[in-house]
C-alpha atoms as a PDB file:
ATOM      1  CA  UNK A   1      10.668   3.782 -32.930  1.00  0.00           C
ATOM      2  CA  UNK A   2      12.268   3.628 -29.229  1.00  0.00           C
ATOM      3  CA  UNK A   3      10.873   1.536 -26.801  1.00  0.00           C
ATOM      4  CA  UNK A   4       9.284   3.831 -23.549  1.00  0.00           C
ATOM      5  CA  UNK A   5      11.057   3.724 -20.695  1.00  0.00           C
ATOM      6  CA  UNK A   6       9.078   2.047 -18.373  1.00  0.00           C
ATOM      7  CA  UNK A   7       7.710   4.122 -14.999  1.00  0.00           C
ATOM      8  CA  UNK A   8       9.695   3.375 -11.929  1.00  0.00           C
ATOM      9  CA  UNK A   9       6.716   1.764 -10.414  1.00  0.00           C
ATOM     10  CA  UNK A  10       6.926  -0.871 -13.216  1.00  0.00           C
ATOM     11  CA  UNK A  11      10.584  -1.439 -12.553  1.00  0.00           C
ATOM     12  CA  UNK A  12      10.223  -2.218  -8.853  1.00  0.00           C
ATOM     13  CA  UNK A  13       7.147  -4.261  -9.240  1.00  0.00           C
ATOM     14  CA  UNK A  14       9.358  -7.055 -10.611  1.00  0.00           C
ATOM     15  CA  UNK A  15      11.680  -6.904  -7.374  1.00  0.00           C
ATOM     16  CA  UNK A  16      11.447  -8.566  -4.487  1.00  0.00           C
ATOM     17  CA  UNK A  17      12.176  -6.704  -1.003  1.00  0.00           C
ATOM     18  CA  UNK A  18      13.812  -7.703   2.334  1.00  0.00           C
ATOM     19  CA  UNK A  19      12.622  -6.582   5.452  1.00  0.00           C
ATOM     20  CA  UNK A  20      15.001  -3.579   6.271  1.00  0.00           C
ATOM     21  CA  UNK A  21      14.201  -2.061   2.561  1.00  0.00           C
ATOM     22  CA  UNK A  22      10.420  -2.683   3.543  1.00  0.00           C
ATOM     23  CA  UNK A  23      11.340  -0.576   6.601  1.00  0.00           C
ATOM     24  CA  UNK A  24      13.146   2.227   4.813  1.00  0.00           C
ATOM     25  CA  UNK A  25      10.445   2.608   2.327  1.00  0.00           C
ATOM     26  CA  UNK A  26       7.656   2.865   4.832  1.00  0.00           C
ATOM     27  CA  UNK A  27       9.185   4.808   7.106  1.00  0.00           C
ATOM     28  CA  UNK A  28       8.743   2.597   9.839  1.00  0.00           C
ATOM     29  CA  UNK A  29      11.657   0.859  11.966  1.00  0.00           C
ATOM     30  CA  UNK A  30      12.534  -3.023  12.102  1.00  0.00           C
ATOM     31  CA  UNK A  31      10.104  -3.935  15.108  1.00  0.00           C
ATOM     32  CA  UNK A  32       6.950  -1.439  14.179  1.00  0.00           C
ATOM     33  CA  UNK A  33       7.206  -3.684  10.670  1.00  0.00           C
ATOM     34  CA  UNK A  34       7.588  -6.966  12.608  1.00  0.00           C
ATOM     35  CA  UNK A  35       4.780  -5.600  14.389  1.00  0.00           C
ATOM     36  CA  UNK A  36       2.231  -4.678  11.300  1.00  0.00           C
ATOM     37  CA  UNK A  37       3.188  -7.477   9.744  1.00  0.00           C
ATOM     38  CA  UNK A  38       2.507  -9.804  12.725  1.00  0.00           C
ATOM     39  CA  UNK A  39      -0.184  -8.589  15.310  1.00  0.00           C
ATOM     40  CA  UNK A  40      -2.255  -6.248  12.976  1.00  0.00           C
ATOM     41  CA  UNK A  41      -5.166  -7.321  10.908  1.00  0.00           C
ATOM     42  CA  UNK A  42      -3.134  -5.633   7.459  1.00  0.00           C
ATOM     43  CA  UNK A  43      -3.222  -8.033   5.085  1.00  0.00           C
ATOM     44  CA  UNK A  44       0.189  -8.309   2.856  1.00  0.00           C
ATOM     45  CA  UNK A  45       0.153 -10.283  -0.395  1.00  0.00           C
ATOM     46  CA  UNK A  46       3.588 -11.737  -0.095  1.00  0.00           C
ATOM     47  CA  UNK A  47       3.478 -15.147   1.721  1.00  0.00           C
ATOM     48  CA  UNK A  48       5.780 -15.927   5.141  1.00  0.00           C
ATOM     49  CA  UNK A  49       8.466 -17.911   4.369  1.00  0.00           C
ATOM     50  CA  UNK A  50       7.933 -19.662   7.315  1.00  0.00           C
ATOM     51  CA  UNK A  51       9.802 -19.282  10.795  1.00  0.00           C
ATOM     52  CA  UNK A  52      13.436 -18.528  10.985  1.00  0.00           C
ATOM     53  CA  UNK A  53      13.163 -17.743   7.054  1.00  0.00           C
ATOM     54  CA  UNK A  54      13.498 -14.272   5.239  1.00  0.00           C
ATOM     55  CA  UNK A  55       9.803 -12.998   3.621  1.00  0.00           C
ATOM     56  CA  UNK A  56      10.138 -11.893   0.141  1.00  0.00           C
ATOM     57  CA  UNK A  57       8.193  -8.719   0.229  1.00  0.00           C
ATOM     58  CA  UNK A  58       6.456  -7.736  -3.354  1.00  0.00           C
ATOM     59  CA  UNK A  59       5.986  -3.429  -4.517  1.00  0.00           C
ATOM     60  CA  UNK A  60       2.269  -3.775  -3.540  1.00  0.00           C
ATOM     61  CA  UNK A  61       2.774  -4.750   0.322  1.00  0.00           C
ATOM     62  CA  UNK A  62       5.536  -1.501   0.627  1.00  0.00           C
ATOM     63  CA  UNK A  63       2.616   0.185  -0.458  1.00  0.00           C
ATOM     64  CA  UNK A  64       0.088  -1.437   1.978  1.00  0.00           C
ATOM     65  CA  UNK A  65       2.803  -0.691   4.726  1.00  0.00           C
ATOM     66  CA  UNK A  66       2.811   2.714   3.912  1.00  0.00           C
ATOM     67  CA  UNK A  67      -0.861   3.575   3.673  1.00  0.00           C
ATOM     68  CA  UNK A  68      -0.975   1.503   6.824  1.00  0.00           C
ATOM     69  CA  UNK A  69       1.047   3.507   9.040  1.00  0.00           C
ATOM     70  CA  UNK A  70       0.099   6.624   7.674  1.00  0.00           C
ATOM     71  CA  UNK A  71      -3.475   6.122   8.370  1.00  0.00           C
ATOM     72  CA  UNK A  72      -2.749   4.975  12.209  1.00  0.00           C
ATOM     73  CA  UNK A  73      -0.837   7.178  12.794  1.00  0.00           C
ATOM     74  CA  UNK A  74      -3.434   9.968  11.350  1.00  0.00           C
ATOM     75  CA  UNK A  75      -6.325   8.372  13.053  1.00  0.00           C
ATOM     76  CA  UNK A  76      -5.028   6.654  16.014  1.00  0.00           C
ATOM     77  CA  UNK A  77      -6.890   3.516  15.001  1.00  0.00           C
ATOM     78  CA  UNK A  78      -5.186   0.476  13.697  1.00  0.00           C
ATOM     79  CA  UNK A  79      -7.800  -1.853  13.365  1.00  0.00           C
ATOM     80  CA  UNK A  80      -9.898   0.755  11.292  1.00  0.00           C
ATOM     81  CA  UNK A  81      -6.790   1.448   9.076  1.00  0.00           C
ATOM     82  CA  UNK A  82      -5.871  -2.045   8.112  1.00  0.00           C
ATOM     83  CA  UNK A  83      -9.748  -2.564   7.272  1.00  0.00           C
ATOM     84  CA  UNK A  84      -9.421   0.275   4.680  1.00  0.00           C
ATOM     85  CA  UNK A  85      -6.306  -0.732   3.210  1.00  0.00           C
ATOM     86  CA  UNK A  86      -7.456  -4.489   3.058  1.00  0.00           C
ATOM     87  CA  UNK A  87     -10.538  -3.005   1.231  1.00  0.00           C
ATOM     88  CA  UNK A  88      -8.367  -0.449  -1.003  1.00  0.00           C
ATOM     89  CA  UNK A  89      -6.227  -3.321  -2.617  1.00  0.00           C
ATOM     90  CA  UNK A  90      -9.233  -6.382  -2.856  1.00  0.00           C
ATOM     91  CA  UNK A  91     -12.233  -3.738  -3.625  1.00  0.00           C
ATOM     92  CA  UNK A  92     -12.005  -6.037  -7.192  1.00  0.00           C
ATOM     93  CA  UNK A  93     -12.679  -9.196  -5.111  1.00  0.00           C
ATOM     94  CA  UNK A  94     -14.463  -8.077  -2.525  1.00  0.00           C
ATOM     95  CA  UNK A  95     -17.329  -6.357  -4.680  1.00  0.00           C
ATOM     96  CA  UNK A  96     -17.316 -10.588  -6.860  1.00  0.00           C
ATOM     97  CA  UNK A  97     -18.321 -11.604  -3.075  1.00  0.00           C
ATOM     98  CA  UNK A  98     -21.753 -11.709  -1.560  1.00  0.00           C
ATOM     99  CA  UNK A  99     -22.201  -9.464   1.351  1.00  0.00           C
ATOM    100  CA  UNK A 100     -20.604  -6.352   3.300  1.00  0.00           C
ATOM    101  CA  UNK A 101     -18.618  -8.752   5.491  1.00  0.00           C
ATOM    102  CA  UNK A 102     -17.015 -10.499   2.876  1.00  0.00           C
ATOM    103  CA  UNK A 103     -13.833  -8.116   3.674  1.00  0.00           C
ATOM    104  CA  UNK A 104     -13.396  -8.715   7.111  1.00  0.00           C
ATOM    105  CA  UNK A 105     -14.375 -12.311   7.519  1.00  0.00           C
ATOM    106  CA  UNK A 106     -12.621 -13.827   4.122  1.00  0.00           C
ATOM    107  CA  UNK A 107      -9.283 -14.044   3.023  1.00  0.00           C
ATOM    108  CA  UNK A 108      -8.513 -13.492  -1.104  1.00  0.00           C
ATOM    109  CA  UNK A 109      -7.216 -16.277  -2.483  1.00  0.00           C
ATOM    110  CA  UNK A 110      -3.588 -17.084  -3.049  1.00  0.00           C
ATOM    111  CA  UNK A 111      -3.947 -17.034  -6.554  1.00  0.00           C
ATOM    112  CA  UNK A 112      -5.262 -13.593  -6.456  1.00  0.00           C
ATOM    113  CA  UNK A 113      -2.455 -12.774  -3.846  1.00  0.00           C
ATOM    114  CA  UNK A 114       0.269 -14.037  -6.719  1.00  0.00           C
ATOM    115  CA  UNK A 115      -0.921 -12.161  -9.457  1.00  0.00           C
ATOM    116  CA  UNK A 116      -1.033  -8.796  -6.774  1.00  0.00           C
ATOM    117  CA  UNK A 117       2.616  -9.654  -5.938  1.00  0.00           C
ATOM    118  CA  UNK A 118       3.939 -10.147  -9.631  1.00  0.00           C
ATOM    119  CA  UNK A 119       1.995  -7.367 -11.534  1.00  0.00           C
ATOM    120  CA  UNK A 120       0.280  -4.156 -10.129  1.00  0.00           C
ATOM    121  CA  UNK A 121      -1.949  -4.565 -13.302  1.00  0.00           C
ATOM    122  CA  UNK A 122      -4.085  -6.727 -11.416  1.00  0.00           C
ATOM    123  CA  UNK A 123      -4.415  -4.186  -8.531  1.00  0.00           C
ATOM    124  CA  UNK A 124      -7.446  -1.419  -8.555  1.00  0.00           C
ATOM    125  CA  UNK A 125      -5.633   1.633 -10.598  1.00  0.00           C
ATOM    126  CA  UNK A 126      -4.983   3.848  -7.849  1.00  0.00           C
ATOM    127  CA  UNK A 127      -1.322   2.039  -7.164  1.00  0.00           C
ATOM    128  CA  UNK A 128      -0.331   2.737 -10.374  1.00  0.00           C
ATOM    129  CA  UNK A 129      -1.966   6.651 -10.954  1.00  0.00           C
ATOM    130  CA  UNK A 130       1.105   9.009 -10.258  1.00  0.00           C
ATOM    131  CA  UNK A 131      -1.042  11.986 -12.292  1.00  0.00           C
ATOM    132  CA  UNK A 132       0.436  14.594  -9.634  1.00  0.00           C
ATOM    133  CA  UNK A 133      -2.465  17.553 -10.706  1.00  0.00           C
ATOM    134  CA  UNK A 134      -5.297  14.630 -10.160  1.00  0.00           C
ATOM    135  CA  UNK A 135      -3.860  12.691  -7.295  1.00  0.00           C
ATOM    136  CA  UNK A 136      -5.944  10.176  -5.988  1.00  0.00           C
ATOM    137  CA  UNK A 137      -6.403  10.834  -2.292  1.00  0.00           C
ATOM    138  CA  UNK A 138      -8.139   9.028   0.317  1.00  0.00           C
ATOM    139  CA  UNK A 139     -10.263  11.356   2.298  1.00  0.00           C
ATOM    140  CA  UNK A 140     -12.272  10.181   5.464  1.00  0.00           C
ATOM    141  CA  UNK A 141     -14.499  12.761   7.865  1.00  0.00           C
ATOM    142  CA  UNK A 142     -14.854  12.249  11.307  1.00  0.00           C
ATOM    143  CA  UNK A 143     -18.045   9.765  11.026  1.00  0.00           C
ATOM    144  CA  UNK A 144     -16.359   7.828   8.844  1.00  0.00           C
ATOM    145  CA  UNK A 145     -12.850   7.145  11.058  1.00  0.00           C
ATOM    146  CA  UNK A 146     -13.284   3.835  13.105  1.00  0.00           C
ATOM    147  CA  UNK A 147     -16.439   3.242  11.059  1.00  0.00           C
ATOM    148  CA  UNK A 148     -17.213  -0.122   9.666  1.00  0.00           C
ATOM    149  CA  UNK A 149     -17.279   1.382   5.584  1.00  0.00           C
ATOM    150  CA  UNK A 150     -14.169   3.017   5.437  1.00  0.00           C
ATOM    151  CA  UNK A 151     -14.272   5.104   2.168  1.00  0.00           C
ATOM    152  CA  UNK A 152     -12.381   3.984  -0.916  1.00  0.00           C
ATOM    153  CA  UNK A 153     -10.175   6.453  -2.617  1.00  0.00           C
ATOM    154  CA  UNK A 154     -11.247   9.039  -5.375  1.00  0.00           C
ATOM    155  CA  UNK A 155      -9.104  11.468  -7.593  1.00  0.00           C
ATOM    156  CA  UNK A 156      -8.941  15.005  -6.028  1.00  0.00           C
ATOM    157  CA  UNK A 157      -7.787  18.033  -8.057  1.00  0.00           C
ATOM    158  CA  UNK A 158      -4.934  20.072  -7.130  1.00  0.00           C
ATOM    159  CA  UNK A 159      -4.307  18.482  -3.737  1.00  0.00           C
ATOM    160  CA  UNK A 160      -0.277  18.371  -2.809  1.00  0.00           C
ATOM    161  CA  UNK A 161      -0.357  16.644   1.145  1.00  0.00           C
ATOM    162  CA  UNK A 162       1.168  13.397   2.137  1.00  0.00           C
ATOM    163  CA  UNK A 163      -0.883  13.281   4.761  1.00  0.00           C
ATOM    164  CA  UNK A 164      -1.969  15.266   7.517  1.00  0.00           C
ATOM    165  CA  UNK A 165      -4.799  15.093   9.956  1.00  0.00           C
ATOM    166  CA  UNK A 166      -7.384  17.829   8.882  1.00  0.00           C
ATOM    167  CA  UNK A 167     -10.297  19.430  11.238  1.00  0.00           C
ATOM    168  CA  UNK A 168     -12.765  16.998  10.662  1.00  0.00           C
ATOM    169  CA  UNK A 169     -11.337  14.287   8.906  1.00  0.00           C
ATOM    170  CA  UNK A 170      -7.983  12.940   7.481  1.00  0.00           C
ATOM    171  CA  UNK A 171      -6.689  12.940   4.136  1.00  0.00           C
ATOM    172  CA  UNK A 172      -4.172  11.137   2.156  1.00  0.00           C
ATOM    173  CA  UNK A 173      -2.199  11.858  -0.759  1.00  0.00           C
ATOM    174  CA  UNK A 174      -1.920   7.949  -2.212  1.00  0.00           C
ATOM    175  CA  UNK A 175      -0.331   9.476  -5.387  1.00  0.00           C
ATOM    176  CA  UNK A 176       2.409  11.607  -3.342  1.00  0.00           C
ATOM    177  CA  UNK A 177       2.942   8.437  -0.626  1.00  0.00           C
ATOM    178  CA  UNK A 178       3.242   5.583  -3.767  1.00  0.00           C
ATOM    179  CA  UNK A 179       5.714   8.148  -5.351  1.00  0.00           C
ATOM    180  CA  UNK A 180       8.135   8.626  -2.114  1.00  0.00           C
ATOM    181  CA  UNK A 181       7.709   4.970  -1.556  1.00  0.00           C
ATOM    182  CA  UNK A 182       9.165   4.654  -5.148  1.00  0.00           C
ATOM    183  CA  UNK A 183      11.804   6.820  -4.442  1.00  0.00           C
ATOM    184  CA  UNK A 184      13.407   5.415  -0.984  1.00  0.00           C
ATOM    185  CA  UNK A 185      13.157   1.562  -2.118  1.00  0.00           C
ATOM    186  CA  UNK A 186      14.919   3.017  -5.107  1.00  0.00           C
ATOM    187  CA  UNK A 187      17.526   5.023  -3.254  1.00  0.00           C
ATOM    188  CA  UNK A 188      17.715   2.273  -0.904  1.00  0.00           C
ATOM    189  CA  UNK A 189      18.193  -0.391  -3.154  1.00  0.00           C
ATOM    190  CA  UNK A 190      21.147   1.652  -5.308  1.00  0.00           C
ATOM    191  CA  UNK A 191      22.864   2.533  -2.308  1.00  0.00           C
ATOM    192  CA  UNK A 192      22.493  -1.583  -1.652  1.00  0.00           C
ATOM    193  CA  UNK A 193      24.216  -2.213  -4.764  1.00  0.00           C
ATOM    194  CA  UNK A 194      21.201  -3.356  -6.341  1.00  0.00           C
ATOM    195  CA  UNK A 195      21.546  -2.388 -10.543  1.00  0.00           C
ATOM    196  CA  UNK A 196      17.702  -1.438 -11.088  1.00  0.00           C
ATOM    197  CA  UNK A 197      18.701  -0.953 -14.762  1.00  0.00           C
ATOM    198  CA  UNK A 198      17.649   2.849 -14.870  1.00  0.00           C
END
């Protein structure tokens, strides 16, 4: 019996990413990336090499970088975005830890950081659903933008958006944005001369 091939999400998880393909995936340029990865409260999984040195940027933080910028720019809010993201990937963790504030006031630990950054299997399932009739969206009404309990994301049926502010709320096709993200690093990584063995 053939072996599956495996999903393109599975091949890039066992890459590691420089800066500029970081950029390209997340649609962002060179300095807003020096930027989320420095001054905002995001938190990546990959560790700084340290100054002057190249970071090694793992699948998972290309996502975080996406989700990221998309919710800013949707909500205007940074600080509010980075919380939800931070709280998307280390909902596992964060629910082990005693109290609400665990998120904001404690860091995961590097071990749990390593296993995020060498296998998505460790991360909660929605970076790895790519079910296109059952995406699994993030959705967030106007009381809950900038509030301390941003909501963690659910499966919605039918729904084909990126992301795009609504009347009353944003909403955020994870599916859709993990899928692109796939797709540029790919592209971008081919056109690099990178052989992703597909």
């Amino acid at each position: 019996m053939p072996k599956s091939k495996p999903a393109l999400w599975q091949v890039l998880a066992r890459q590691r990413f420089r800066h500029a393909d970081l950029a390209k995936s997340a649609v962002t340029t060179g300095g807003q990336l020096n930027n989320i990865t420095n001054k905002s409260q995001l938190l990546l999984v990959s560790e700084s090499a340290g100054q002057g040195r190249a970071r090694a940027y793992c699948l998972i933080d290309a996502y975080q970088v996406s989700i990221y910028a998309t919710l800013s720019r949707l909500t205007g809010n940074a600080q509010w975005s980075a919380r939800l993201c931070n709280q998307m990937l280390f909902a596992n963790w964060v629910n082990q830890q005693a109290g609400d504030a665990a998120p904001l006031l404690l860091s995961p630990p590097q071990d749990l950081r390593d296993k995020l950054c060498s296998d998505l299997k460790h991360a909660p399932a929605w970076y790895t659903e790519r079910d296109k009739k059952h995406p699994v969206c993030i959705f967030a009404d106007d009381t809950q933008v900038g509030g301390s309990n941003p909501p963690l994301p659910r499966p919605l049926a039918m729904v084909d958006l990126h992301g795009q502010a609504l009347l009353g709320g944003v909403i955020v096709n994870l599916t859709a944005n993990f899928q692109r993200v796939d797709t540029l690093l790919k592209d971008h990584l081919e056109r690099s001369g990178v052989d992703l063995g597909l």
